[in-house]
Protein backbone atom coordinates (compact mmCIF):
# COMPACT_ATOMS: atom_id res chain seq x y z
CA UNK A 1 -28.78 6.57 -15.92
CA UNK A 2 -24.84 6.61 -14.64
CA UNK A 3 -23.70 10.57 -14.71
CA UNK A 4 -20.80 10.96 -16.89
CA UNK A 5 -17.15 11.37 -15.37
CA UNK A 6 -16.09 14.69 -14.91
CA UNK A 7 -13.46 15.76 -17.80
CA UNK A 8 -10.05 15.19 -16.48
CA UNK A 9 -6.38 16.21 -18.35
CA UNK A 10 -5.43 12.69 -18.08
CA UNK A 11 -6.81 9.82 -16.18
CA UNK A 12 -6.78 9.43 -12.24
CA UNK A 13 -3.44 8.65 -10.93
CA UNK A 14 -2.37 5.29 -9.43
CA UNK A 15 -0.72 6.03 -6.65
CA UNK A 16 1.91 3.19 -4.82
CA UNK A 17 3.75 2.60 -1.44
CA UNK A 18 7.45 1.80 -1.80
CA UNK A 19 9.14 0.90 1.57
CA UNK A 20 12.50 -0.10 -0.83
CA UNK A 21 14.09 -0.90 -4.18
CA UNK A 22 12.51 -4.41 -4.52
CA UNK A 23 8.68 -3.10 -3.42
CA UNK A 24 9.50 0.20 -5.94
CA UNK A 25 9.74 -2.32 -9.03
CA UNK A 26 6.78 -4.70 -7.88
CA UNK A 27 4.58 -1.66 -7.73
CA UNK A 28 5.93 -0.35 -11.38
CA UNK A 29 5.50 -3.32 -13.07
CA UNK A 30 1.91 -4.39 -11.54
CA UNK A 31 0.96 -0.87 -12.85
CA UNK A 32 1.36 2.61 -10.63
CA UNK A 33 1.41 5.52 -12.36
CA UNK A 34 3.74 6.63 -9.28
CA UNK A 35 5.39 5.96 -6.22
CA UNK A 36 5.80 7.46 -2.77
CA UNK A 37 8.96 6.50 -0.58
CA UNK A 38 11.07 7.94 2.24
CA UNK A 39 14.73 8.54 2.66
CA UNK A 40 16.88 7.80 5.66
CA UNK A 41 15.45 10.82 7.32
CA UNK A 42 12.35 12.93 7.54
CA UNK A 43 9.72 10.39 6.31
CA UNK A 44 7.08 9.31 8.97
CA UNK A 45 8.12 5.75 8.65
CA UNK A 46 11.33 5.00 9.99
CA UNK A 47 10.89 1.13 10.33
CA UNK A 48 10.35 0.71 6.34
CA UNK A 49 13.22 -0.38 4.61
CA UNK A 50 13.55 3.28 3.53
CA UNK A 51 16.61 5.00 0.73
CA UNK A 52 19.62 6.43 1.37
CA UNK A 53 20.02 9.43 -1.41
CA UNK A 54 21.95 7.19 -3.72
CA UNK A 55 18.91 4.83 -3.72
CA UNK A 56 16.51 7.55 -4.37
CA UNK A 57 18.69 8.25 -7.17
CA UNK A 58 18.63 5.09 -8.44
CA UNK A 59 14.44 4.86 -7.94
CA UNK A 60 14.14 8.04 -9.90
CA UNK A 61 16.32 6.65 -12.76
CA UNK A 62 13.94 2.92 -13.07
CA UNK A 63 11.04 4.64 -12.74
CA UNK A 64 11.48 7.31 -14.94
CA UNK A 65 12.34 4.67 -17.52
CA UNK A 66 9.11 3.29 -17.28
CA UNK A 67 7.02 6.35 -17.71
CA UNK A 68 6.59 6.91 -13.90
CA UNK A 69 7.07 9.25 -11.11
CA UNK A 70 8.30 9.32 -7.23
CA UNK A 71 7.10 11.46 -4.68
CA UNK A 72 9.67 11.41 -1.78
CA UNK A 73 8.29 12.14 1.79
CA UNK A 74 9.40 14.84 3.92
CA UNK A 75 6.40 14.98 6.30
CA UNK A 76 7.64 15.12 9.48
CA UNK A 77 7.28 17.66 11.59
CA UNK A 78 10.83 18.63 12.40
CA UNK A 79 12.32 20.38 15.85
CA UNK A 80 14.47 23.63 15.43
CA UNK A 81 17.73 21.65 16.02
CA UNK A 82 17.11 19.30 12.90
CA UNK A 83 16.23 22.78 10.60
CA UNK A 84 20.17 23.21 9.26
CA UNK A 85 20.38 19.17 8.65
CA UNK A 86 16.80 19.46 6.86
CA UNK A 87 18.07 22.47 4.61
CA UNK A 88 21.16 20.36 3.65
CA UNK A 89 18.70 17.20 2.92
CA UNK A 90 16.12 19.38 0.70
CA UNK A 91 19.29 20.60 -1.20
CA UNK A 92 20.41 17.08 -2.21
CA UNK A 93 16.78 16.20 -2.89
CA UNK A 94 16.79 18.72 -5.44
CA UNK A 95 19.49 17.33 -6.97
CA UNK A 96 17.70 14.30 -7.09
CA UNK A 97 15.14 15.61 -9.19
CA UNK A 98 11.88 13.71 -7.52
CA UNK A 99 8.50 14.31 -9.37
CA UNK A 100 7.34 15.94 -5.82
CA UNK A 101 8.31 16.58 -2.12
CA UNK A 102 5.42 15.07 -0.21
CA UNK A 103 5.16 17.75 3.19
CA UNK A 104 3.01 18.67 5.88
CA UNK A 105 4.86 21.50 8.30
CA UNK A 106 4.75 25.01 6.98
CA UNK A 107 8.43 25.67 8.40
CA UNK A 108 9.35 22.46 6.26
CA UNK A 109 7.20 23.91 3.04
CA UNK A 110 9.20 27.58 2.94
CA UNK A 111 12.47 25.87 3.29
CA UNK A 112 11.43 23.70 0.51
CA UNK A 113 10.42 26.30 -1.86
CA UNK A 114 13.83 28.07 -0.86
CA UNK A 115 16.00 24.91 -1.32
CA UNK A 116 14.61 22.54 -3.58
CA UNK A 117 12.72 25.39 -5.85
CA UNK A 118 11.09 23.99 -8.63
CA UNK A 119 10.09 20.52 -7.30
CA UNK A 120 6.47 20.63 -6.68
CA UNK A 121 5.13 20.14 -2.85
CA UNK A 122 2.45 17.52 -2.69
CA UNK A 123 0.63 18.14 1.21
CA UNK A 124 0.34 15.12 3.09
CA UNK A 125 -2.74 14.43 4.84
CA UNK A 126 -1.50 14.84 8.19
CA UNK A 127 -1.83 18.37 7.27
CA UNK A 128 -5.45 17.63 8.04
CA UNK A 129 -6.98 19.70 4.79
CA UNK A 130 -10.51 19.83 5.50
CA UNK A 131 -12.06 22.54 3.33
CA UNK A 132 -11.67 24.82 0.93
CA UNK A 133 -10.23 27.92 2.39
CA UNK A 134 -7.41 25.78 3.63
CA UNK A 135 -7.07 24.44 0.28
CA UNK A 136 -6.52 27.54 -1.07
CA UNK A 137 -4.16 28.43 1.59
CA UNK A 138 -1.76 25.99 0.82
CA UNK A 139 -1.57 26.73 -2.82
CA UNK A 140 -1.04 30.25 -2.14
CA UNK A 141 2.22 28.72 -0.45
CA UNK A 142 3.40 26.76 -3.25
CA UNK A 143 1.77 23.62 -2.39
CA UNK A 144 0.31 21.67 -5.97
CA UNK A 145 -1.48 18.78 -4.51
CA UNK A 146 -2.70 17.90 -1.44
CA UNK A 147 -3.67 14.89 0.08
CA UNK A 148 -7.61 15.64 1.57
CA UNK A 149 -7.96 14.71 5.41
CA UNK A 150 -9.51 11.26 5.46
CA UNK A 151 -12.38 12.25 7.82
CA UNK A 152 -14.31 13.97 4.82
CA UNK A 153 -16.90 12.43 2.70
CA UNK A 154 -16.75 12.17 -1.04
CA UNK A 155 -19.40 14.82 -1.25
CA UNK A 156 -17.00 17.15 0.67
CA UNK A 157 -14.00 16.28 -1.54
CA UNK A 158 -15.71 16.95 -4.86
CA UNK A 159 -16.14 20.61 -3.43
CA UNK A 160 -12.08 20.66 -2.44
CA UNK A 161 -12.06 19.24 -6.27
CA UNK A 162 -13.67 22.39 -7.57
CA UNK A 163 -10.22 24.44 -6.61
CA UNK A 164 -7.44 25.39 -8.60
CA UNK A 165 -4.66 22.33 -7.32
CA UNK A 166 -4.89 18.59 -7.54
CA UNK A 167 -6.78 16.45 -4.68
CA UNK A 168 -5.56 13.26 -3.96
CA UNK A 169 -6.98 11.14 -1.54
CA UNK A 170 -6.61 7.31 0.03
CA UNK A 171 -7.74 4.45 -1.72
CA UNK A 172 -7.27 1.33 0.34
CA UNK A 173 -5.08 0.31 3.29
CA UNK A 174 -5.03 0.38 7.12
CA UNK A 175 -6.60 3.18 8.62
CA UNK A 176 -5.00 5.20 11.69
CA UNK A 177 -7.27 5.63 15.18
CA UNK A 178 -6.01 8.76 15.65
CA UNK A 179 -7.23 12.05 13.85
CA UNK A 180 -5.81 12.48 10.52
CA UNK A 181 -3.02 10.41 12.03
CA UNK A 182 -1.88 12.49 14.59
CA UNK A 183 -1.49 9.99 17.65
CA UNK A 184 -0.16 10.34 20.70
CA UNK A 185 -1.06 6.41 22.02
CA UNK A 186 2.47 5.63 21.22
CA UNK A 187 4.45 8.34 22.45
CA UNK A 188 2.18 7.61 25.94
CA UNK A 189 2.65 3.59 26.52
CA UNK A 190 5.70 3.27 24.36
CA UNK A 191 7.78 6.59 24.07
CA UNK A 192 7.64 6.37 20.57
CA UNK A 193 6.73 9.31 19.09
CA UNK A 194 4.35 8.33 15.98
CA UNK A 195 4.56 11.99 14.35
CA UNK A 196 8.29 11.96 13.91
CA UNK A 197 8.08 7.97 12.35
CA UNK A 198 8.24 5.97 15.48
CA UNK A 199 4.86 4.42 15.59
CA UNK A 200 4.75 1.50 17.71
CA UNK A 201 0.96 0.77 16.55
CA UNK A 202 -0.19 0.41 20.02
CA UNK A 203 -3.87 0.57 18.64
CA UNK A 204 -3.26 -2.84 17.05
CA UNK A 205 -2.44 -4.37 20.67
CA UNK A 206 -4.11 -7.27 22.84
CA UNK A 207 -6.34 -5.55 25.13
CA UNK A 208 -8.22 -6.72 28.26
CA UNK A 209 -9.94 -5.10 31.33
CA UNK A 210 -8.11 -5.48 34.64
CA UNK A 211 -10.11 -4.69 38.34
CA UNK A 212 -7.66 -2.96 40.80
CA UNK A 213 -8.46 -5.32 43.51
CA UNK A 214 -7.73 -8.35 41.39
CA UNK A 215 -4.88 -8.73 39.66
CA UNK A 216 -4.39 -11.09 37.26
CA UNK A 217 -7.83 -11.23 36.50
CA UNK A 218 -8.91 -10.25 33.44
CA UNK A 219 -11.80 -9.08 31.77
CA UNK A 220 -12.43 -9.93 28.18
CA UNK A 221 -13.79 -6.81 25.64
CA UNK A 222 -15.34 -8.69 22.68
CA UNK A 223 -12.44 -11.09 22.35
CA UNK A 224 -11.76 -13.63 20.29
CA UNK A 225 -8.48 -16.12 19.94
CA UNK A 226 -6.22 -13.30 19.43
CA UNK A 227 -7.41 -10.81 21.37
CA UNK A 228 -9.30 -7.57 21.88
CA UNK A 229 -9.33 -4.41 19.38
CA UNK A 230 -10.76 -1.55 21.61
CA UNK A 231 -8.86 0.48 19.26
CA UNK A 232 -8.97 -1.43 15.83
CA UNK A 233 -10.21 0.15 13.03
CA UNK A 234 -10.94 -1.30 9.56
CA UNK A 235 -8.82 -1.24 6.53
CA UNK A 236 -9.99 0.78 3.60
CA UNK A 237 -11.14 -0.83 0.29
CA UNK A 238 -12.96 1.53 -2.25
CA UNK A 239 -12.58 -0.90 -4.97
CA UNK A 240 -16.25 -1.10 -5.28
CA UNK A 241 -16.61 3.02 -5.43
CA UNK A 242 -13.79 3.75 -7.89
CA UNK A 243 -16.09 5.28 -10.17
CA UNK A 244 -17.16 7.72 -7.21
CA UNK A 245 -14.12 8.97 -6.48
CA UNK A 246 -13.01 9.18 -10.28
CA UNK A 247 -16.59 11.54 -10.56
CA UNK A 248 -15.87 13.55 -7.69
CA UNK A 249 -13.04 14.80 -10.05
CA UNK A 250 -10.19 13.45 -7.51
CA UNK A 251 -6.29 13.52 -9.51
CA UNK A 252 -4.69 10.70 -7.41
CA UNK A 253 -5.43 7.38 -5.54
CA UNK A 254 -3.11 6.08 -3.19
CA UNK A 255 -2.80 3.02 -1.75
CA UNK A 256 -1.20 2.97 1.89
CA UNK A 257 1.47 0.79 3.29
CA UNK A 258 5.26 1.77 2.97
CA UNK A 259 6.16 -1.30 5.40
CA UNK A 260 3.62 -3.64 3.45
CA UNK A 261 5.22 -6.71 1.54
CA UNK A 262 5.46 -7.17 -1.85
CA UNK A 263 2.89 -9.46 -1.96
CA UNK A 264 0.34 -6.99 -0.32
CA UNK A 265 1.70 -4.45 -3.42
CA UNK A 266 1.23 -7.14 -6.67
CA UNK A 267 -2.25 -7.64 -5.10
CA UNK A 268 -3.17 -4.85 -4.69
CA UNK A 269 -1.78 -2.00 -7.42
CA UNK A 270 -2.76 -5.18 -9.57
CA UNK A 271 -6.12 -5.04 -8.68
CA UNK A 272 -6.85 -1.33 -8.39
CA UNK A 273 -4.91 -1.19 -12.09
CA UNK A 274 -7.41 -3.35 -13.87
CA UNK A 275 -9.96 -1.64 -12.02
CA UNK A 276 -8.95 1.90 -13.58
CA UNK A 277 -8.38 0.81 -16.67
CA UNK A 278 -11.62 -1.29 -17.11
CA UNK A 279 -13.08 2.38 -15.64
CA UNK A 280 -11.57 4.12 -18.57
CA UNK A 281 -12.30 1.74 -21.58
CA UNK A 282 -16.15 2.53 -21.10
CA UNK A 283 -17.37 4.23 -18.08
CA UNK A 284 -21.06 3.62 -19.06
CA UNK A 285 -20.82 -0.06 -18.34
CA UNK A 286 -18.22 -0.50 -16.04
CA UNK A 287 -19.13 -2.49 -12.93
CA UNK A 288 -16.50 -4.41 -10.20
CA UNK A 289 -15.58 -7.78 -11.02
CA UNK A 290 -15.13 -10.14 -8.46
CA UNK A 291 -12.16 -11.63 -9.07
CA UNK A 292 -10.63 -8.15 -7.83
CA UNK A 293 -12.27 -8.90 -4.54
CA UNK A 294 -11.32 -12.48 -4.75
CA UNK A 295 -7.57 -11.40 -4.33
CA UNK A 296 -7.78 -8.60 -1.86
CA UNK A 297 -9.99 -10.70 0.16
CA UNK A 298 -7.17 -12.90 -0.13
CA UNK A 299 -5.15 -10.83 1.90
CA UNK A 300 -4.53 -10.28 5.84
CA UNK A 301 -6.86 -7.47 6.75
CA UNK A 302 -8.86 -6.02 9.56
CA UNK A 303 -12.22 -6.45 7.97
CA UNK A 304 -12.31 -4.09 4.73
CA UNK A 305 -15.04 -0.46 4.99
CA UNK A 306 -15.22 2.21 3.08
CA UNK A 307 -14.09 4.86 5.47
CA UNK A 308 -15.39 8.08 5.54
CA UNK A 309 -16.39 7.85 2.50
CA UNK A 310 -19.96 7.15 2.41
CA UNK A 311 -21.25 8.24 5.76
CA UNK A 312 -21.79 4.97 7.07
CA UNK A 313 -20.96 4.30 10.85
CA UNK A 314 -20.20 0.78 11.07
CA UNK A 315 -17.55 1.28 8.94
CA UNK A 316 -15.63 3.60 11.24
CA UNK A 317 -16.38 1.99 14.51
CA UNK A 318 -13.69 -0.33 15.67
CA UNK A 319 -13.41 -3.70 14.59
CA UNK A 320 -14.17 -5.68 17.16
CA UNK A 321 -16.12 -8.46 15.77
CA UNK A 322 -15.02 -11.70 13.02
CA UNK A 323 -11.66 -11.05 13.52
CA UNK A 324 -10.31 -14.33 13.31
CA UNK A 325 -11.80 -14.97 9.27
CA UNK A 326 -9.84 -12.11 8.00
CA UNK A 327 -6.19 -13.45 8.09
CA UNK A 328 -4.59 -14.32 4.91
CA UNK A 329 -5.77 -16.55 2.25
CA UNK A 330 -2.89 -16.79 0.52
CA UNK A 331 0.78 -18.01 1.24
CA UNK A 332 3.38 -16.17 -0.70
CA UNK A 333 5.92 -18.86 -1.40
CA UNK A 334 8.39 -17.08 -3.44
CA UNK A 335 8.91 -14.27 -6.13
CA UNK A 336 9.94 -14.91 -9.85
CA UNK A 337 13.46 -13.66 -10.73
CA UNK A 338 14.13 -14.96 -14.68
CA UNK A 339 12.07 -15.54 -17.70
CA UNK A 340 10.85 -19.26 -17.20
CA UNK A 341 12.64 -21.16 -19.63
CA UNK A 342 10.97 -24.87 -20.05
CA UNK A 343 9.24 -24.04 -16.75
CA UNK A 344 12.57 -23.62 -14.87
CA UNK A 345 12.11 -20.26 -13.14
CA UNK A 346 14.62 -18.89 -10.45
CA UNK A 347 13.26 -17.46 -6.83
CA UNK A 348 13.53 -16.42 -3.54
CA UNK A 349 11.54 -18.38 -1.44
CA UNK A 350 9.61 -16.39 1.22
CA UNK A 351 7.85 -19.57 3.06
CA UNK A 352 8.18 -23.33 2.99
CA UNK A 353 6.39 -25.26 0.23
CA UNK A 354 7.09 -28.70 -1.15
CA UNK A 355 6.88 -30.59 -4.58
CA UNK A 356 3.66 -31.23 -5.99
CA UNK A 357 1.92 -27.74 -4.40
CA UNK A 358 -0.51 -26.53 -6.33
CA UNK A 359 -0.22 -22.25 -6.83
CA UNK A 360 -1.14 -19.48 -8.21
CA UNK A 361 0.91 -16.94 -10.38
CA UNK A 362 0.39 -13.25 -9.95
CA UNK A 363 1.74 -12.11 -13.36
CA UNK A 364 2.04 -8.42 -14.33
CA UNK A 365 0.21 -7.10 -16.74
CA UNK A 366 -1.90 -9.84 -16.79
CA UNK A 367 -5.00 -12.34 -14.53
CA UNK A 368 -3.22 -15.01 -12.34
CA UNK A 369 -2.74 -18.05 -13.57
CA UNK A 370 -2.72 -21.71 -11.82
CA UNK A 371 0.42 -23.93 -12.02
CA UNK A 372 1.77 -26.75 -9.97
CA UNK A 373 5.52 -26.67 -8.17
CA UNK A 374 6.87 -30.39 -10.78
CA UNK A 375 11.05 -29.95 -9.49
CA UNK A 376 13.26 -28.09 -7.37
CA UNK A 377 16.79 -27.27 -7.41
CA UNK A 378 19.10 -25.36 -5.54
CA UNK A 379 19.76 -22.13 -7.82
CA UNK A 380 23.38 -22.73 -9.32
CA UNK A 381 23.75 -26.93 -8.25
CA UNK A 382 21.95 -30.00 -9.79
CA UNK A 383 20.79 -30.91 -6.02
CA UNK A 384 17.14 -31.81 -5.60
CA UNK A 385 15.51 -30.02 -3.11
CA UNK A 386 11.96 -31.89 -1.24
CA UNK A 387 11.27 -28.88 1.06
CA UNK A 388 11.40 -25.54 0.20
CA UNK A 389 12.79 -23.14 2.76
CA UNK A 390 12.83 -19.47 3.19
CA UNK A 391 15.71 -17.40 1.86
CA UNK A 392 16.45 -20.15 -0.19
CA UNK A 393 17.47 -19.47 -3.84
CA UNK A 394 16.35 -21.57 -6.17
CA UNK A 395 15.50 -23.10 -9.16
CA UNK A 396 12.09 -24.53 -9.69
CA UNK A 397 10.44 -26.21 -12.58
CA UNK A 398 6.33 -25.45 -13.21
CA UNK A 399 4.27 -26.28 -15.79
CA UNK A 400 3.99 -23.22 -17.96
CA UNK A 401 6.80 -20.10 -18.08
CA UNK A 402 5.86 -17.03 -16.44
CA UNK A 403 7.53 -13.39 -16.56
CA UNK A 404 9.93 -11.95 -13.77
CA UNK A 405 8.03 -10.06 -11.10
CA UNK A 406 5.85 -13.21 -10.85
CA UNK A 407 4.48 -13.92 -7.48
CA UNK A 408 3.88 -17.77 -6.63
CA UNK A 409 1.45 -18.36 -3.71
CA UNK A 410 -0.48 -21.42 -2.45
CA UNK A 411 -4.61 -20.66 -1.71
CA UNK A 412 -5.94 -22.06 1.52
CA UNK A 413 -8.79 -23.92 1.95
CA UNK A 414 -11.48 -23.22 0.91
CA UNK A 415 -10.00 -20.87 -1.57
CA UNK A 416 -7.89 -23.67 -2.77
CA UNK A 417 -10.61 -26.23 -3.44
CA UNK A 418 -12.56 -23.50 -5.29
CA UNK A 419 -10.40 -22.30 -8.12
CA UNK A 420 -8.01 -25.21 -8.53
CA UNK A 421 -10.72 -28.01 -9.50
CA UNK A 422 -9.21 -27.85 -13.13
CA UNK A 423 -5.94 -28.94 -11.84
CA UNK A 424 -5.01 -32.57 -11.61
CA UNK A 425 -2.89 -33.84 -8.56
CA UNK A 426 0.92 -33.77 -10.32
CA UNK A 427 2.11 -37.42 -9.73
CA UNK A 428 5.47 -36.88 -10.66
């Protein structure tokens, strides 16, 4: 018999990346309960599109519209000359009004609570939070939330669960080599310091062996076309334990990837949203459907584990093995900007595709749907357009109208053959 869930407030948090503006509103309207994003400064991710504070206004404003939050990072871990800028940052933060301050430095935590008093301070797991004593710690200092280290088990974050403050804790998404992701691989072979949001991801590298004596001659470590992955660790999916992590009494789930596309985020949050909900509706007989793998398989990813999670090894060793079947099933041709209207929808196209493609929709709100690319125009003109080119704006006819936020893509083969043999060829 299936244990009840443990009695929450309110149901477990859906928690989305948003590396800018345009990812923000994909992960809204495919269903987060909140996002996370960095400004301009002080966020661990300095190659993501990122806000400036009028931006972070403007986030706060759409998603607080929709019934959302934002948690805005400030987890670096800052050196005494940046303290007065930092002070001055948390001050127009404030201002901001964010739902939380997402932290991980003590020094960065009092200022906080001294110049931004009032939002709450969400600890990031870089912090490392690996028991209870530390749990309580931190919400001695003000700290409401915190995000558990990702080495424990789920057994040994239902007991952080059991304290006064919320746990929140990873979900799916590439997984960091280093120790709650404090690496120094990058700092070492590329002078980019990873803890202050330079990561060069050196652990995702080509690797080989190389003899002293004979150079140029290299030694293969379980390679395949692309290379070697001494350091390569698998990508997190816990789509298949959701009702774990709900029982273990977690608050939040939190999918990773600020610098992800929005592809990676309709997939995704989409998924993980119908997962939650179906969860909710009746816990008794929920089970995983396999459409939701279907699309994150769809994906590029390093082979999906489950982490820490469950105690099993294989699926924290590196990923050295099948590498070359996990790249992406799916080319994302273009995103849906209007209402269809007769079919005619307006886009941005991301990657070439022609007339006569068959696709898939990812709607929000609601399953994928198949369609077929009939017309194209450039977006403003009555010119026909054959090929479709990326960065192109335009204006293409399907068969059905689908909402804005849309996502078109074309399934490879096999996927393709599989779940398009209701579709007839379009003959013009």
């Amino acid at each position: 018999m299936q244990n009840n869930p443990i009695s929450l407030p309110k149901p477990v948090e859906l928690l989305a990346p948003a590396g800018n503006m345009e990812k923000l509103k994909i992960a809204i309207e495919y269903g987060a309960d909140a996002v996370y994003l960095g400004g301009e400064n002080f966020s661990l991710r300095n190659f993501s599109g990122n806000f400036s504070l009028p931006d972070i206004q403007k986030a706060i404003t759409y998603t607080h519209q929709r019934n959302a939050k934002v948690y805005v990072a400030c987890n670096v871990y800052p050196r005494n000359h940046e303290l007065a800028d930092l002070q001055h940052y948390l001050e127009e933060l404030a201002a901001c009004s964010p739902d939380a301050l997402i932290v991980s430095d003590p020094g960065v935590i009092a200022l906080a609570r001294q110049h931004a008093p009032g939002i709450p301070l969400h600890l990031s797991t870089q912090a490392n939070t690996t028991n209870s004593g530390a749990v309580r710690f931190w919400a001695d200092n003000g700290v409401t939330r915190i995000n558990a280290a990702r080495e424990l088990s789920l057994a040994e974050i239902h007991t952080l669960c059991k304290e006064t403050i919320e746990v929140e804790c990873f979900i799916h998404g590439a997984m960091c080599i280093a120790y709650s992701g404090r690496c120094l691989l990058s700092s070492y072979m590329a002078d980019r310091d990873s803890n202050r949001g330079l990561c060069a991801h050196p652990c995702r590298w080509s690797y080989a062996v190389v003899e002293a004596k004979r150079p140029g001659h290299y030694f293969p470590v379980h390679e395949d076309s692309r290379g070697s992955y001494v350091f390569n660790s698998k990508d997190l999916c816990m789509i298949d334990h959701l009702p774990d992590l709900i029982r273990a009494g977690v608050s939040s789930v939190k999918i990773e990837g600020r610098m992800k596309s929005i592809h990676y985020l309709a997939v995704t949050v989409g998924a993980y949203r119908e997962a939650i909900d179906l969860y909710y509706k009746n816990p008794s007989t929920y089970k995983t459907d396999p459409e939701w793998l279907r699309r994150l398989d769809s994906l590029h990813h390093r082979g999906y584990g489950t982490g820490f999670y469950l105690g099993n090894s294989k699926d924290t060793a590196p990923d050295t093995w099948n590498t070359a079947g996990k790249g992406p099933k799916a080319l994302f041709i273009g995103n849906i900007l209007t209402p269809g209207l007769e079919g005619k929808h307006e886009i941005i196209c991301r990657n070439r595709f022609v007339i006569g493609d068959a696709v898939e929709i990812l709607r929000p709100g609601l399953p994928p749907a198949t369609d077929h690319i009939c017309a194209m125009t450039t977006s403003g003109s009555d010119s026909p357009v054959d090929t479709a080119r990326p960065n192109e704006r335009l204006l293409i006819t399907l068969k059905n109208n689908h909402p804005p936020f849309s996502l078109i893509r074309i399934l490879h083969p096999p996927c393709q053959n599989h779940f398009f043999t209701d579709i007839v060829p379009y003959n013009g």
